[in-house]
PDB file of N, CA and C in Angstrom:
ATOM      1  N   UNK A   1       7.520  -5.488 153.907  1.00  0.00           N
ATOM      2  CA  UNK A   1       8.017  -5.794 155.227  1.00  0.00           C
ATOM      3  C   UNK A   1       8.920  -4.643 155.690  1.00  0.00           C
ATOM      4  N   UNK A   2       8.543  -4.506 156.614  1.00  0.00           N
ATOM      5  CA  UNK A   2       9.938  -2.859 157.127  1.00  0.00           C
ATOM      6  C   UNK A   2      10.421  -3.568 158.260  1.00  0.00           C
ATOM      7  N   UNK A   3      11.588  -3.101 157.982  1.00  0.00           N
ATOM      8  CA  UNK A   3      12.762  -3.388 159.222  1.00  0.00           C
ATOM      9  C   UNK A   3      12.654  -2.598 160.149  1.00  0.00           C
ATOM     10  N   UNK A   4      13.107  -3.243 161.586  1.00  0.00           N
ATOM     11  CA  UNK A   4      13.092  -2.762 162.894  1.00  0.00           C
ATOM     12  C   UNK A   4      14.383  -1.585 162.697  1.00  0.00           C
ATOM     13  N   UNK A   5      13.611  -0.450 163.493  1.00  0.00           N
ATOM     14  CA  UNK A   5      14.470   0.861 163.896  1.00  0.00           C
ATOM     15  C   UNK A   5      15.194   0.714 164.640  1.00  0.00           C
ATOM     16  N   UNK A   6      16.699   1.184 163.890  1.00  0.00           N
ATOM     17  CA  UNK A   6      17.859   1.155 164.918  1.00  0.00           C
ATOM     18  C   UNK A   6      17.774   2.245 166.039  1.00  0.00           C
ATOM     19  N   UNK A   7      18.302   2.184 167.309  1.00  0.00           N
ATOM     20  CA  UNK A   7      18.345   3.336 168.035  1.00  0.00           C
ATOM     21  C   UNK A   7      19.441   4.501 167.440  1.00  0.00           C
ATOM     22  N   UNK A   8      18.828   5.119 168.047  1.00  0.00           N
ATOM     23  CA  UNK A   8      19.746   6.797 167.304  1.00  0.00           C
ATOM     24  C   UNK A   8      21.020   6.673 168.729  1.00  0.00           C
ATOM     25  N   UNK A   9      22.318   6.933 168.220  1.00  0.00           N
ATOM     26  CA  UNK A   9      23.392   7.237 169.047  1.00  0.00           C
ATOM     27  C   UNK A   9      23.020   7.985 169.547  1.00  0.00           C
ATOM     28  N   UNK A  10      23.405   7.951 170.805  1.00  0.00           N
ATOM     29  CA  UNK A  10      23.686   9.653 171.471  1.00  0.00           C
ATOM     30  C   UNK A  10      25.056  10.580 170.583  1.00  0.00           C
ATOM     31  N   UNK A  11      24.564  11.731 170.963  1.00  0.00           N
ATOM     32  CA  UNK A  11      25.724  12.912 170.556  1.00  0.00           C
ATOM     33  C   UNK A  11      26.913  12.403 170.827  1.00  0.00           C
ATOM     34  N   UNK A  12      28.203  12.837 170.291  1.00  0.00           N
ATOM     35  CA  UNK A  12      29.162  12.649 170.927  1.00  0.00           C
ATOM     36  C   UNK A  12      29.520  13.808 171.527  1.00  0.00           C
ATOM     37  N   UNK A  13      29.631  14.569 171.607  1.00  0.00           N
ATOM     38  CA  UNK A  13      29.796  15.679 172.314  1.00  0.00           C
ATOM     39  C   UNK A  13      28.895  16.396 173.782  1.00  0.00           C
ATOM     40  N   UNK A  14      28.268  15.053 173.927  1.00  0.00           N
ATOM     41  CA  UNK A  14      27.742  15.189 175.195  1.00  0.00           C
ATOM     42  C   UNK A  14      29.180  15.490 176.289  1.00  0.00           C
ATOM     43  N   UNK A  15      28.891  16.112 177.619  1.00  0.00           N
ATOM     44  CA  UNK A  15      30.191  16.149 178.518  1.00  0.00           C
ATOM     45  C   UNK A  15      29.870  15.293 179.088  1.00  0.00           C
ATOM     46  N   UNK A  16      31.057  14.131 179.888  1.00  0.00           N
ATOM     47  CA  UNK A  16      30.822  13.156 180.933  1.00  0.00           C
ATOM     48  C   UNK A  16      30.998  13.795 182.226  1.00  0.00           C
ATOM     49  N   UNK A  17      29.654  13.023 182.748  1.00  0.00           N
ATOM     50  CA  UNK A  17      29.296  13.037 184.049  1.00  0.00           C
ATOM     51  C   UNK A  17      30.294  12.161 185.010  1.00  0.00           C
ATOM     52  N   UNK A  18      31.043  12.919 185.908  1.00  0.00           N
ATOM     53  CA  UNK A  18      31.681  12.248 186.892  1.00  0.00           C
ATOM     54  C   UNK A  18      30.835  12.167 187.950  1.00  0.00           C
ATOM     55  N   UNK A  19      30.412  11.442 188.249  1.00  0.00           N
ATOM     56  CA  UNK A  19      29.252  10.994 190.003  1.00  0.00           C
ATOM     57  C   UNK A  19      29.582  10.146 190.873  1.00  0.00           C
ATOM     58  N   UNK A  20      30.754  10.092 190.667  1.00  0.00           N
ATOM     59  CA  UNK A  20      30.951   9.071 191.867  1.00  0.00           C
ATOM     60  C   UNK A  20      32.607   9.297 192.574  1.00  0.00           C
ATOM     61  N   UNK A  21      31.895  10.080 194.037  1.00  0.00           N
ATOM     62  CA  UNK A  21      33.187  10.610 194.708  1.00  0.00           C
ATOM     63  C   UNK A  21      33.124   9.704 196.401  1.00  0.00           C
ATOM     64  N   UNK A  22      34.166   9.859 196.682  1.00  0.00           N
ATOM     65  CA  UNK A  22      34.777   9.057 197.609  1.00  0.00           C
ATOM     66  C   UNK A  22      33.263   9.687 199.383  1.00  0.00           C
ATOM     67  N   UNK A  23      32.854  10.550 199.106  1.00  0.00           N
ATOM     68  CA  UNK A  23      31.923  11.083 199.725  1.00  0.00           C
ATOM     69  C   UNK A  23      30.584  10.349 200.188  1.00  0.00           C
ATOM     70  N   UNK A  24      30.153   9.452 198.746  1.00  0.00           N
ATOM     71  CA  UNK A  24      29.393   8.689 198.673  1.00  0.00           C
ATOM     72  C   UNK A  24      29.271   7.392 199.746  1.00  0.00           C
ATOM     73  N   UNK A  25      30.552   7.276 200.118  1.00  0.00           N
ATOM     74  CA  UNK A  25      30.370   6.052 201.049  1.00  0.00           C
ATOM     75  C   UNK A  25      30.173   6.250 202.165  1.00  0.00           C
ATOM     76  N   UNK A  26      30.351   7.656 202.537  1.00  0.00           N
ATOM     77  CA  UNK A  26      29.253   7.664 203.898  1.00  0.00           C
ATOM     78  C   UNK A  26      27.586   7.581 203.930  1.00  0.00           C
ATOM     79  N   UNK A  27      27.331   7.757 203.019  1.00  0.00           N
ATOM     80  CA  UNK A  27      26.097   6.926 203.209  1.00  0.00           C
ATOM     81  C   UNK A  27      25.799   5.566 203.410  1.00  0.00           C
ATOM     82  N   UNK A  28      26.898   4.717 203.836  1.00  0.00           N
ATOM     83  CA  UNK A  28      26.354   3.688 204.003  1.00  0.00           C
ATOM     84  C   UNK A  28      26.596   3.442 205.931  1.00  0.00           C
ATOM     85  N   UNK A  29      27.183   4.650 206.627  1.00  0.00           N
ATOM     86  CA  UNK A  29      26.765   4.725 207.666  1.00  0.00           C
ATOM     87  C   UNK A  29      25.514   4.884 208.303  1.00  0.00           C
ATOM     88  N   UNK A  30      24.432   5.634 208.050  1.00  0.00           N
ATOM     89  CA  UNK A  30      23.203   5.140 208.637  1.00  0.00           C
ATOM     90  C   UNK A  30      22.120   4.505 208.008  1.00  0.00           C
ATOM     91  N   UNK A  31      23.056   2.562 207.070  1.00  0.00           N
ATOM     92  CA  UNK A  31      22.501   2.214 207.221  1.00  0.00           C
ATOM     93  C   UNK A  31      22.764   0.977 207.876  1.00  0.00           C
ATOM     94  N   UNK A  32      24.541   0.760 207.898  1.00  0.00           N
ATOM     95  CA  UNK A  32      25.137  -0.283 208.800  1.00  0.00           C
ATOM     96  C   UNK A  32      24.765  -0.087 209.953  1.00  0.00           C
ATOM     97  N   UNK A  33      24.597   1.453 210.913  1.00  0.00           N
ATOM     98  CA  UNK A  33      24.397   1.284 212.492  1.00  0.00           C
ATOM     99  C   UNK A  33      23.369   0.978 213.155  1.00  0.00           C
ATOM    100  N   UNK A  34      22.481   1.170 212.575  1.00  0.00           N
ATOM    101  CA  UNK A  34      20.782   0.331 212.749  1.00  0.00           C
ATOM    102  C   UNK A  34      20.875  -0.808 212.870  1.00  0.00           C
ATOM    103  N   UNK A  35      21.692  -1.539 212.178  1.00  0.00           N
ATOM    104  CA  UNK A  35      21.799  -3.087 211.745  1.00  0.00           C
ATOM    105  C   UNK A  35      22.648  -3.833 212.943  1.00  0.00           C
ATOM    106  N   UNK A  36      23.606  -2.755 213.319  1.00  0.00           N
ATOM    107  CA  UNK A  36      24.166  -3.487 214.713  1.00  0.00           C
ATOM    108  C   UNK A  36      23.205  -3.457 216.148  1.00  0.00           C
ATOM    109  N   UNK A  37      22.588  -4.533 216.181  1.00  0.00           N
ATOM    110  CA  UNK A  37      21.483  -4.433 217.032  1.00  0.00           C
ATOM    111  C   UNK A  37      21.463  -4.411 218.791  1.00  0.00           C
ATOM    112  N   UNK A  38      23.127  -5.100 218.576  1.00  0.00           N
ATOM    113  CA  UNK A  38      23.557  -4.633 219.911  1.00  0.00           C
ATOM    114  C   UNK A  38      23.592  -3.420 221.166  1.00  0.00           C
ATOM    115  N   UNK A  39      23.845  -2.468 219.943  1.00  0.00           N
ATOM    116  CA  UNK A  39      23.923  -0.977 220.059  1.00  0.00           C
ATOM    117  C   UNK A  39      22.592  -0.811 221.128  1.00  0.00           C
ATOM    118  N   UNK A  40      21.300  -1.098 220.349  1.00  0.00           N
ATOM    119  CA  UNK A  40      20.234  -0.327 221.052  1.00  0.00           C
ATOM    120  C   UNK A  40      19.354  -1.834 221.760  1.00  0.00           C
ATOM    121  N   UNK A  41      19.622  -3.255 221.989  1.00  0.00           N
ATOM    122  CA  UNK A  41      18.844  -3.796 222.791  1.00  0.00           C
ATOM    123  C   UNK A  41      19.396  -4.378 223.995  1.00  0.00           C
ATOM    124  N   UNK A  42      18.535  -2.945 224.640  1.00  0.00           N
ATOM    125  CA  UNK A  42      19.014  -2.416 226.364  1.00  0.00           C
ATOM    126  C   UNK A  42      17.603  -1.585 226.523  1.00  0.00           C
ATOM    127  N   UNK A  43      17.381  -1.386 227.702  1.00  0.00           N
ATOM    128  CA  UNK A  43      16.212  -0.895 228.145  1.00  0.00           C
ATOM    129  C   UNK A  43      16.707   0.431 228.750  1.00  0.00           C
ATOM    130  N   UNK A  44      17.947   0.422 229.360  1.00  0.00           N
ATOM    131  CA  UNK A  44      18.132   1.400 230.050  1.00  0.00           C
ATOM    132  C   UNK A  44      19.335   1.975 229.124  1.00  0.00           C
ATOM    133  N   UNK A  45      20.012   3.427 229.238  1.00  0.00           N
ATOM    134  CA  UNK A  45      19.256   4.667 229.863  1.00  0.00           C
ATOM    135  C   UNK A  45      17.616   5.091 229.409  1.00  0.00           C
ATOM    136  N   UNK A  46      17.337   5.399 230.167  1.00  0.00           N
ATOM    137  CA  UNK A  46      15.884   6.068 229.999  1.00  0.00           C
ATOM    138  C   UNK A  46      15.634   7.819 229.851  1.00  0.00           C
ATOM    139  N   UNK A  47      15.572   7.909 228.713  1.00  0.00           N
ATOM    140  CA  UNK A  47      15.186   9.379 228.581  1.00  0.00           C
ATOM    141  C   UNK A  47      13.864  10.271 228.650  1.00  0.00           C
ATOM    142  N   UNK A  48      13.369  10.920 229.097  1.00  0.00           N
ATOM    143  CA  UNK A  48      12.477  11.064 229.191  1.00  0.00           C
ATOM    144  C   UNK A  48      11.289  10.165 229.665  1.00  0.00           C
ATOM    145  N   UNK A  49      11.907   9.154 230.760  1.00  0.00           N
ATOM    146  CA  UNK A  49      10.720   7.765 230.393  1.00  0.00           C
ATOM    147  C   UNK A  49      10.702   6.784 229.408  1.00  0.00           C
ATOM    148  N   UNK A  50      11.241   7.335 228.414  1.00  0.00           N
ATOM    149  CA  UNK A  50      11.034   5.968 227.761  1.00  0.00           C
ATOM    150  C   UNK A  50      12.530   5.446 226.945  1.00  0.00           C
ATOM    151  N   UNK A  51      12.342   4.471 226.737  1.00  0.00           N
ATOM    152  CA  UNK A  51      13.776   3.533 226.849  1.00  0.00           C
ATOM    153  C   UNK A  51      14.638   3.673 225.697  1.00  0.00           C
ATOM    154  N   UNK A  52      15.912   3.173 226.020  1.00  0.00           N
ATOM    155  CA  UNK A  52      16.536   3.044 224.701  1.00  0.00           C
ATOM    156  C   UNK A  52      16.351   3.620 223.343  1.00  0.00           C
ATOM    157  N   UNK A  53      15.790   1.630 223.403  1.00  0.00           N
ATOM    158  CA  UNK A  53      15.705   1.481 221.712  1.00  0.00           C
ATOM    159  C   UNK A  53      14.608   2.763 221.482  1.00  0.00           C
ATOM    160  N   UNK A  54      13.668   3.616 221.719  1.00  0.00           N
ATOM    161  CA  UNK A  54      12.603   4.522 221.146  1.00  0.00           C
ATOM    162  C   UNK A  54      13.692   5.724 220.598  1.00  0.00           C
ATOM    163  N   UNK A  55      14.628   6.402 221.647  1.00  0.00           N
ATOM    164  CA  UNK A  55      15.103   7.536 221.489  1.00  0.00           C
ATOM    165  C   UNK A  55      16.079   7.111 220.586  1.00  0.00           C
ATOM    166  N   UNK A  56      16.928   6.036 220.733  1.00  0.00           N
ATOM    167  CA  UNK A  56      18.267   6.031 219.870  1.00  0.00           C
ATOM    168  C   UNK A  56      17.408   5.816 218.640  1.00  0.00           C
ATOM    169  N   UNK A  57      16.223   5.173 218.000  1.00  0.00           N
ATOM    170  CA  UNK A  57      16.033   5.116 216.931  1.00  0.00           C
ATOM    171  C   UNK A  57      15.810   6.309 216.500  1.00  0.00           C
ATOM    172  N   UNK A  58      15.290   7.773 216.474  1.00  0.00           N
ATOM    173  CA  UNK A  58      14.971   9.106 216.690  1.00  0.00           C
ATOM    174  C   UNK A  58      16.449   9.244 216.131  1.00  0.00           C
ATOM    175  N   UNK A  59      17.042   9.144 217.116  1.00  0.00           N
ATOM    176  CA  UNK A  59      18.557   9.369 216.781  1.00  0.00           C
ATOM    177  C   UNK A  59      18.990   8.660 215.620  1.00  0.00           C
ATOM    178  N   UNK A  60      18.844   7.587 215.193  1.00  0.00           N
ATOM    179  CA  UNK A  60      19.496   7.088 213.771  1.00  0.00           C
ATOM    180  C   UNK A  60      18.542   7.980 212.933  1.00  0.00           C
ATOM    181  N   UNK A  61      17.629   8.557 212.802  1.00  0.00           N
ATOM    182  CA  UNK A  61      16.880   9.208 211.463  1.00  0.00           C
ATOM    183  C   UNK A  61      17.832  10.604 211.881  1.00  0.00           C
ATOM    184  N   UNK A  62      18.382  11.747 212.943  1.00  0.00           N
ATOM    185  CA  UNK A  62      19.081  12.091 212.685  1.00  0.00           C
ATOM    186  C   UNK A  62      20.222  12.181 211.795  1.00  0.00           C
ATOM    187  N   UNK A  63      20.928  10.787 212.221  1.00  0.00           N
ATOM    188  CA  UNK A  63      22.160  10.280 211.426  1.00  0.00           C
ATOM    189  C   UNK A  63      22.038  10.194 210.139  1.00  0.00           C
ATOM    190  N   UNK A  64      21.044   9.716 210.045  1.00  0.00           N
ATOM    191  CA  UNK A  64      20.913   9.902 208.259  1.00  0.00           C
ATOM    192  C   UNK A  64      20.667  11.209 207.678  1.00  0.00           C
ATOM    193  N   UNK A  65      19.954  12.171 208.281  1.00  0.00           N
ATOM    194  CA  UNK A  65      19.843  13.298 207.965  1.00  0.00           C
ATOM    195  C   UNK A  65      21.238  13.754 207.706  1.00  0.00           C
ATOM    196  N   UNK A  66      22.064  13.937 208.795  1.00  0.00           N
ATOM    197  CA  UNK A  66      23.522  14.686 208.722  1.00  0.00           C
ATOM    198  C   UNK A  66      23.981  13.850 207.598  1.00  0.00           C
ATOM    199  N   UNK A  67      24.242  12.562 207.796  1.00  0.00           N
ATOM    200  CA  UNK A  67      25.334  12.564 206.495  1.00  0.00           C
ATOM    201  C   UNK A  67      24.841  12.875 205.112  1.00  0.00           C
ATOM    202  N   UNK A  68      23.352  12.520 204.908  1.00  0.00           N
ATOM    203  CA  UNK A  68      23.034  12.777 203.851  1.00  0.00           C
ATOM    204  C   UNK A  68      23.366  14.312 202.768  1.00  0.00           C
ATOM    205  N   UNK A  69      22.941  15.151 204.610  1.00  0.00           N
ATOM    206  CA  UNK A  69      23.043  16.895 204.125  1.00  0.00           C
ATOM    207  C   UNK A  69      24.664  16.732 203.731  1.00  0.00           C
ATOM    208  N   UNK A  70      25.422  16.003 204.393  1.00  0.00           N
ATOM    209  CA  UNK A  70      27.244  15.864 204.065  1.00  0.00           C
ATOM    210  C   UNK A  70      27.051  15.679 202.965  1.00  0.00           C
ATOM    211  N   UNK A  71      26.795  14.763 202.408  1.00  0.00           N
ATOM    212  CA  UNK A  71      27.460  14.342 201.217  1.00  0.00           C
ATOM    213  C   UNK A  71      26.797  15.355 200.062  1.00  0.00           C
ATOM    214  N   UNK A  72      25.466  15.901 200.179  1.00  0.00           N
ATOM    215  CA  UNK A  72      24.861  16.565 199.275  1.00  0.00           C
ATOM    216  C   UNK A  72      25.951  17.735 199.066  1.00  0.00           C
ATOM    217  N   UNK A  73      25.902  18.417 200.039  1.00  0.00           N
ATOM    218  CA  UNK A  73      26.704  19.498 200.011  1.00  0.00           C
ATOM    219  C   UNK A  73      28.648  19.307 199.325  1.00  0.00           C
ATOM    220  N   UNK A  74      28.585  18.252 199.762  1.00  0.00           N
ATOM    221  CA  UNK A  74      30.404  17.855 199.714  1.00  0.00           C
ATOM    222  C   UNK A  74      30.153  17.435 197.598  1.00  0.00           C
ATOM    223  N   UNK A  75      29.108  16.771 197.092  1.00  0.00           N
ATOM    224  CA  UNK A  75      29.469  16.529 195.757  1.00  0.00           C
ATOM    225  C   UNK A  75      28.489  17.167 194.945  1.00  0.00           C
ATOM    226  N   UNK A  76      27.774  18.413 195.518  1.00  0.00           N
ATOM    227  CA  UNK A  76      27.152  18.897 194.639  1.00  0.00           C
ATOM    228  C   UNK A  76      27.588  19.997 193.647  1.00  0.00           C
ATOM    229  N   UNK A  77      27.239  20.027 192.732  1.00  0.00           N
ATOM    230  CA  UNK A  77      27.697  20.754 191.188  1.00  0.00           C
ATOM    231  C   UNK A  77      27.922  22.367 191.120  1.00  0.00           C
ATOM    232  N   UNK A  78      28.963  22.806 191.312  1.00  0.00           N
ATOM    233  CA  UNK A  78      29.176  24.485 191.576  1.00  0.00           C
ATOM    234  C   UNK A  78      29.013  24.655 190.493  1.00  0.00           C
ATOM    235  N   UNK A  79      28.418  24.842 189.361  1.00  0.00           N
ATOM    236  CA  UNK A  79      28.702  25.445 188.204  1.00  0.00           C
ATOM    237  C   UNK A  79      28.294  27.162 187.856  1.00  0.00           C
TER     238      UNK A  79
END
């Protein structure tokens, strides 16, 4: 009968990973402002012809773009 294999420790001398900076919580701006639905159900202004809600949504995939590029840049690893 053979006994079940223990897992192997990790090293101890691995370095700890710090990942979690105060930066991080702007990402949860574009995904709360979508959610306030107030914001975009309106018909008018009209840009280009077409209403609102089409362009401001355009505009929230912006928003996520910028903060995302923020935060990448703000906690990424200079080494």
């Amino acid at each position: 009968m053979t006994s079940p294999e223990t897992p192997e420790e990790p090293p101890a001398d691995l370095p700890h990973r710090d990942d979690h900076s105060h930066w991080n919580w702007l990402l949860l701006v574009p995904i709360v402002i979508p959610l306030c639905t107030p914001l975009f159900n309106h018909d008018t202004p009209k840009l280009l012809d077409f209403p609102l809600f089409y362009w401001l949504q355009l505009g929230f995939v912006l928003l996520g773009v910028g903060c995302t590029a923020i935060v990448y840049n703000k906690t990424k690893r200079r080494d």
